[in-house]
C-alpha atoms as a PDB file:
ATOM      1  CA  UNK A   1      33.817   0.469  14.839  1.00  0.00           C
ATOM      2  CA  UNK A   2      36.099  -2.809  15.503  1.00  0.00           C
ATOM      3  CA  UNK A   3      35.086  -6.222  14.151  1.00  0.00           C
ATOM      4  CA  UNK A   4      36.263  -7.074  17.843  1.00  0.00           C
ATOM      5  CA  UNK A   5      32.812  -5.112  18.648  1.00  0.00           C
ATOM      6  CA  UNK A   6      30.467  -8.088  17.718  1.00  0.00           C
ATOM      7  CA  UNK A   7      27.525  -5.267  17.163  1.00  0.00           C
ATOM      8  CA  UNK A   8      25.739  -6.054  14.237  1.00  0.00           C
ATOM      9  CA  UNK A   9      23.837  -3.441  12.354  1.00  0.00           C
ATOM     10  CA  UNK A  10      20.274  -4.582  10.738  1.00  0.00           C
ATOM     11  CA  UNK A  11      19.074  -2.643   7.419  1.00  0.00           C
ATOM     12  CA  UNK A  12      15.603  -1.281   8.664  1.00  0.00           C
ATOM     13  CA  UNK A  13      14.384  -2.523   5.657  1.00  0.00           C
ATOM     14  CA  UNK A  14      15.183  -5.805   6.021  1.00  0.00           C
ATOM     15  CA  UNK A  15      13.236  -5.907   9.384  1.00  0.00           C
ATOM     16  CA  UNK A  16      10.591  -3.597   9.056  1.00  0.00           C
ATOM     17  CA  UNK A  17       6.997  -5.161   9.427  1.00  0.00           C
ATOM     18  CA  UNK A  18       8.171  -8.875  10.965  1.00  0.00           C
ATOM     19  CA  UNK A  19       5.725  -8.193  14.136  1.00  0.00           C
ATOM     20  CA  UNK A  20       2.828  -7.738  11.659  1.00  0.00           C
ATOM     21  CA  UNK A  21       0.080 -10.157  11.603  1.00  0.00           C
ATOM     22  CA  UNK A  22      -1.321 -10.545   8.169  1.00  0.00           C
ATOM     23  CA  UNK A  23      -1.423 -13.277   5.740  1.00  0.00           C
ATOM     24  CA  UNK A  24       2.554 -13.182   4.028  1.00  0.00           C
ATOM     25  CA  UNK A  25       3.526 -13.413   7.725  1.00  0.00           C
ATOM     26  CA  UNK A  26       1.408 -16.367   8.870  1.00  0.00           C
ATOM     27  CA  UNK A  27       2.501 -17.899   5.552  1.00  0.00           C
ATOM     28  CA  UNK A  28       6.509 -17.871   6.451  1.00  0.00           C
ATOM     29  CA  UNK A  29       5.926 -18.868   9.757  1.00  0.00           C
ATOM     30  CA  UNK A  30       4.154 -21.973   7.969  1.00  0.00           C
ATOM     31  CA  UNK A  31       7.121 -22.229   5.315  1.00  0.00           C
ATOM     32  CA  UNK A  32       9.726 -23.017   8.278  1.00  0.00           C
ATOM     33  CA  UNK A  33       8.036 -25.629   9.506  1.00  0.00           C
ATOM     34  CA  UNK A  34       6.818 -27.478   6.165  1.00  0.00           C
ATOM     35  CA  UNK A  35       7.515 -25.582   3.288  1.00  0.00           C
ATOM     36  CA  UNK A  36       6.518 -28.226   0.880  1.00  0.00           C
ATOM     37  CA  UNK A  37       2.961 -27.480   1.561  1.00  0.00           C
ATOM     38  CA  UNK A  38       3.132 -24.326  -0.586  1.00  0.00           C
ATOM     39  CA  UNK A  39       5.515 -24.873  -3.124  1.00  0.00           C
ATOM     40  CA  UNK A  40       3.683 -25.380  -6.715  1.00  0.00           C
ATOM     41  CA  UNK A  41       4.025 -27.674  -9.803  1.00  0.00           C
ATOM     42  CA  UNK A  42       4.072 -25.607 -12.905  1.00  0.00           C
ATOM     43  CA  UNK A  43       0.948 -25.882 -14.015  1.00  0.00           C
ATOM     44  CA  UNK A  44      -0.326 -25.309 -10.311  1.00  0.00           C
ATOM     45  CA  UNK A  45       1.727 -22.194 -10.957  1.00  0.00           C
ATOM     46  CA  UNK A  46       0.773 -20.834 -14.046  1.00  0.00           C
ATOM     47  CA  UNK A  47      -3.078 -20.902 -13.240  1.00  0.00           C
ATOM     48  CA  UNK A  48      -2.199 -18.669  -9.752  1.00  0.00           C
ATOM     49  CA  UNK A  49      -0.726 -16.185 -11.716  1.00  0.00           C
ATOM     50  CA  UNK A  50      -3.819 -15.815 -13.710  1.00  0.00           C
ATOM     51  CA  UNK A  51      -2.786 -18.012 -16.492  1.00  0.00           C
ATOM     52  CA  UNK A  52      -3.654 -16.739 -20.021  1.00  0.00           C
ATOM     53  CA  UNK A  53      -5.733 -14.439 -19.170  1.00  0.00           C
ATOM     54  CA  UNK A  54      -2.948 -12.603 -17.289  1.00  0.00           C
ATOM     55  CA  UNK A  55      -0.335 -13.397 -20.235  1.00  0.00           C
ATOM     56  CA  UNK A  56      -2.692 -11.441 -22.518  1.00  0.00           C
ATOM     57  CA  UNK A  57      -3.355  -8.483 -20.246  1.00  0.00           C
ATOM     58  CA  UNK A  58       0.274  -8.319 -19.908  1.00  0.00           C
ATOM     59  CA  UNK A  59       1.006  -8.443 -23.614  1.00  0.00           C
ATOM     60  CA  UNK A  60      -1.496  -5.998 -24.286  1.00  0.00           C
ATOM     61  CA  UNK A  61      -0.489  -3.703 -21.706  1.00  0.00           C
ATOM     62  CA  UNK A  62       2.792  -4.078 -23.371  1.00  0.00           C
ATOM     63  CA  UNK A  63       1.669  -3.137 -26.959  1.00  0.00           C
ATOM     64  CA  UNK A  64      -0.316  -0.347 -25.317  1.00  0.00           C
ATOM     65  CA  UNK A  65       3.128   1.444 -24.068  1.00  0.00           C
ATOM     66  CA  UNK A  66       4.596   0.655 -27.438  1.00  0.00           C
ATOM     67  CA  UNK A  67       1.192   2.633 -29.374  1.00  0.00           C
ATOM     68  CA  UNK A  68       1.877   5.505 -26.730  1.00  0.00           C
ATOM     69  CA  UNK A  69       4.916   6.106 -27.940  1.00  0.00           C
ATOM     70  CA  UNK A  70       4.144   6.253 -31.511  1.00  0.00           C
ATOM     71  CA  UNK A  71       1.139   7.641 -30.783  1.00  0.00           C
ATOM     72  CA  UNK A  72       3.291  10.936 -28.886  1.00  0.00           C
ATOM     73  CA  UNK A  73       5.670  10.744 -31.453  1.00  0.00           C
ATOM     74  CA  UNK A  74       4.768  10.080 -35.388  1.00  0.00           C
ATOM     75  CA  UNK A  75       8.708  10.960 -36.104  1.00  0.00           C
ATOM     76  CA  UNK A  76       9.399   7.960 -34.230  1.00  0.00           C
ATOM     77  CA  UNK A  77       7.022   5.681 -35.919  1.00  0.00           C
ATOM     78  CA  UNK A  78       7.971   6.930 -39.445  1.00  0.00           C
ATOM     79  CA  UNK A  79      11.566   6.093 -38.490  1.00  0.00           C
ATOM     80  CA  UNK A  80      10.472   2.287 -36.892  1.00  0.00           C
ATOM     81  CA  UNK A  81       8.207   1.791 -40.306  1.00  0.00           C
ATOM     82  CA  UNK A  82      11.189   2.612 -42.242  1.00  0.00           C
ATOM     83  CA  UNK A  83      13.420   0.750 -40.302  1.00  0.00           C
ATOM     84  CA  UNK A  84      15.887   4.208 -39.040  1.00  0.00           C
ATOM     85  CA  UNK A  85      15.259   3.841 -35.039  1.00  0.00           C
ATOM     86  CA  UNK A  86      18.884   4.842 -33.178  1.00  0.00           C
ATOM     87  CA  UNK A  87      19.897   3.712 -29.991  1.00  0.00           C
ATOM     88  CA  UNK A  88      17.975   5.750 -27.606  1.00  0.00           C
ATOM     89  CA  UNK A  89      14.756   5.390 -29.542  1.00  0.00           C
ATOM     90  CA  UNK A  90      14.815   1.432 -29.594  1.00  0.00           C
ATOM     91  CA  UNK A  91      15.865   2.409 -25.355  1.00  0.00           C
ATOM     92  CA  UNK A  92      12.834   4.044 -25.187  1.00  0.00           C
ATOM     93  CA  UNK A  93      10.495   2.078 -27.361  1.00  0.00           C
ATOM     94  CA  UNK A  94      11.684  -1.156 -25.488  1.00  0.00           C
ATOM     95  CA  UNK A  95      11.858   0.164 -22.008  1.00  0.00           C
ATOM     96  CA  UNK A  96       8.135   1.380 -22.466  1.00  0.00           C
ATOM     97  CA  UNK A  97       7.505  -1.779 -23.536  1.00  0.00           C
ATOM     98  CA  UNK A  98       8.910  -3.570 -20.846  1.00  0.00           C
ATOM     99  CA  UNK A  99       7.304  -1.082 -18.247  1.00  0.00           C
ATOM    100  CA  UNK A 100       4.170  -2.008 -19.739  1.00  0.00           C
ATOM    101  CA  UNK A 101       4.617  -5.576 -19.454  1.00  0.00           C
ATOM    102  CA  UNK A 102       5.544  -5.730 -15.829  1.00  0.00           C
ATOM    103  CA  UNK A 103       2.694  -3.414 -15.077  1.00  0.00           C
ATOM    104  CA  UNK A 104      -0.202  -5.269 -16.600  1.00  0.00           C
ATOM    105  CA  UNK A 105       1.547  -8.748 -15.335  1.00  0.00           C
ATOM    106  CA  UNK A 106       1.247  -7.461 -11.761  1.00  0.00           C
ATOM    107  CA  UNK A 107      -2.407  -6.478 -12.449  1.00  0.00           C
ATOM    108  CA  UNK A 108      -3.193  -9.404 -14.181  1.00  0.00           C
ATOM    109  CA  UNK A 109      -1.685 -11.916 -11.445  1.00  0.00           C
ATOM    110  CA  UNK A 110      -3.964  -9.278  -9.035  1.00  0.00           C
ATOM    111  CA  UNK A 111      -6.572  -9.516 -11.013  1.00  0.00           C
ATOM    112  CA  UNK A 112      -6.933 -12.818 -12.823  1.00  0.00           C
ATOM    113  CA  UNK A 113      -5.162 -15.255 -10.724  1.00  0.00           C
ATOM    114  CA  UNK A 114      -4.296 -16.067  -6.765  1.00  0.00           C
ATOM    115  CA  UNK A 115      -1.586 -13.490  -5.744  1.00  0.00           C
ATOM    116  CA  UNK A 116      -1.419 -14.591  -2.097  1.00  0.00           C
ATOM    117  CA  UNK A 117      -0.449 -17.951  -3.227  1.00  0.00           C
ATOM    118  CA  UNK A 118       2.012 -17.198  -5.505  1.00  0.00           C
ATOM    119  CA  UNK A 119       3.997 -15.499  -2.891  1.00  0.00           C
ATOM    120  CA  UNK A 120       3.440 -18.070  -0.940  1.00  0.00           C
ATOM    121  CA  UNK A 121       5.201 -20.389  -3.392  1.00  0.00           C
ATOM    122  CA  UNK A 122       7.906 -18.133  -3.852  1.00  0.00           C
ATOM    123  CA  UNK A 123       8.602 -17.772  -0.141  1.00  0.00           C
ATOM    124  CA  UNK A 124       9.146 -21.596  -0.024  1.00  0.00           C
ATOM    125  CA  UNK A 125      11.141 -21.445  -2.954  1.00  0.00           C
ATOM    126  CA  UNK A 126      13.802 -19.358  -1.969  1.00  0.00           C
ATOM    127  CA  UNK A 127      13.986 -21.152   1.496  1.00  0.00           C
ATOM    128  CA  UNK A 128      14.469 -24.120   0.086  1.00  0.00           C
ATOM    129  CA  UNK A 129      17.066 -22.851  -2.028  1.00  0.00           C
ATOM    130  CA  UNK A 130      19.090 -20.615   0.599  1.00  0.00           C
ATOM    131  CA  UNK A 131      18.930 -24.126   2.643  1.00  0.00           C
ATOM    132  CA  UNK A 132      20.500 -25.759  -0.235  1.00  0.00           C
ATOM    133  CA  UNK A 133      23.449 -23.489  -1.257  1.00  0.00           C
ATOM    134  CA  UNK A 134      26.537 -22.895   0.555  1.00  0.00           C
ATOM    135  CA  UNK A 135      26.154 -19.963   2.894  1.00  0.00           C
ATOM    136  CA  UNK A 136      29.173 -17.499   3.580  1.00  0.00           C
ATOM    137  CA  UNK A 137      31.558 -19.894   2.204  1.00  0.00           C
ATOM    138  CA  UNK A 138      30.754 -23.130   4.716  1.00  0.00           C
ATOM    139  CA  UNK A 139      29.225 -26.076   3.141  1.00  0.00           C
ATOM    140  CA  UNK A 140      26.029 -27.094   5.288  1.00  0.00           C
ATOM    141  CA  UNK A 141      27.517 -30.283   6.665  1.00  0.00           C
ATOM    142  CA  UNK A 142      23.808 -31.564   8.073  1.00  0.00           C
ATOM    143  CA  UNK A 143      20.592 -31.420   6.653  1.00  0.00           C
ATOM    144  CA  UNK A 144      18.481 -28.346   7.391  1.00  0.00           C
ATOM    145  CA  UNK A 145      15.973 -29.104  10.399  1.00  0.00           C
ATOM    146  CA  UNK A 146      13.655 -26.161   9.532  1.00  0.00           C
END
């Protein structure tokens, strides 16, 4: 296919579910026409993501993959006591770890805090900021009308 063609191609991905009605949806329609209504302050912020109480689910969930790991494999726990871990093992002890982490910060945020509106704020976000930086290589001469 020629440039000259003008057809343009959309992922599927990228456009899958925009005739949906459900809350995300009814949010971005909001966001184009004021997003400052959801964006958050940081402390506004922390408390929708379930504030400590989702930090220490998180961290926990954390130490739990790091205990699994020992706990399925004393070799490697003799050789982290003693200071002897190799590459792979500090791989696999940090990339439980980090598995944990994100897993029990998603449940948290679910659980603990307001999940809805922290998407929200994050929708607003990055519209704000794609309206702000320069966009295929022109500088947005005007000021986005939204």
């Amino acid at each position: 296919m020629s440039s000259a063609d003008r057809l343009r191609l959309l992922n599927y991905w990228y456009a899958v579910g925009h005739d949906s009605v459900n809350e995300t949806n009814n949010a971005a329609d909001q966001i184009i026409a004021s997003p400052d209504r959801f964006l958050l302050n940081k402390s506004e912020l922390f408390e929708a993501q379930g504030s400590y109480q989702s930090l220490a689910f998180a961290l926990g969930s954390g130490a739990l993959g790091m205990a699994m790991v020992f706990g399925s494999s004393p070799r490697m726990a003799t050789y982290f006591k003693n200071g002897q871990l190799k590459f792979l093992e500090w791989v696999c002890l940090g990339g439980t770890a980090s598995i944990g982490y994100v897993a029990g910060n998603y449940i948290g945020q679910s659980a603990f805090g307001d999940a809805q509106k922290v998407q929200n704020h994050w929708m607003a976000y990055s519209f704000i900021k794609t309206q702000n930086r320069f966009e295929g290589q022109n500088v947005l001469s005007k000021a986005p009308t939204y």
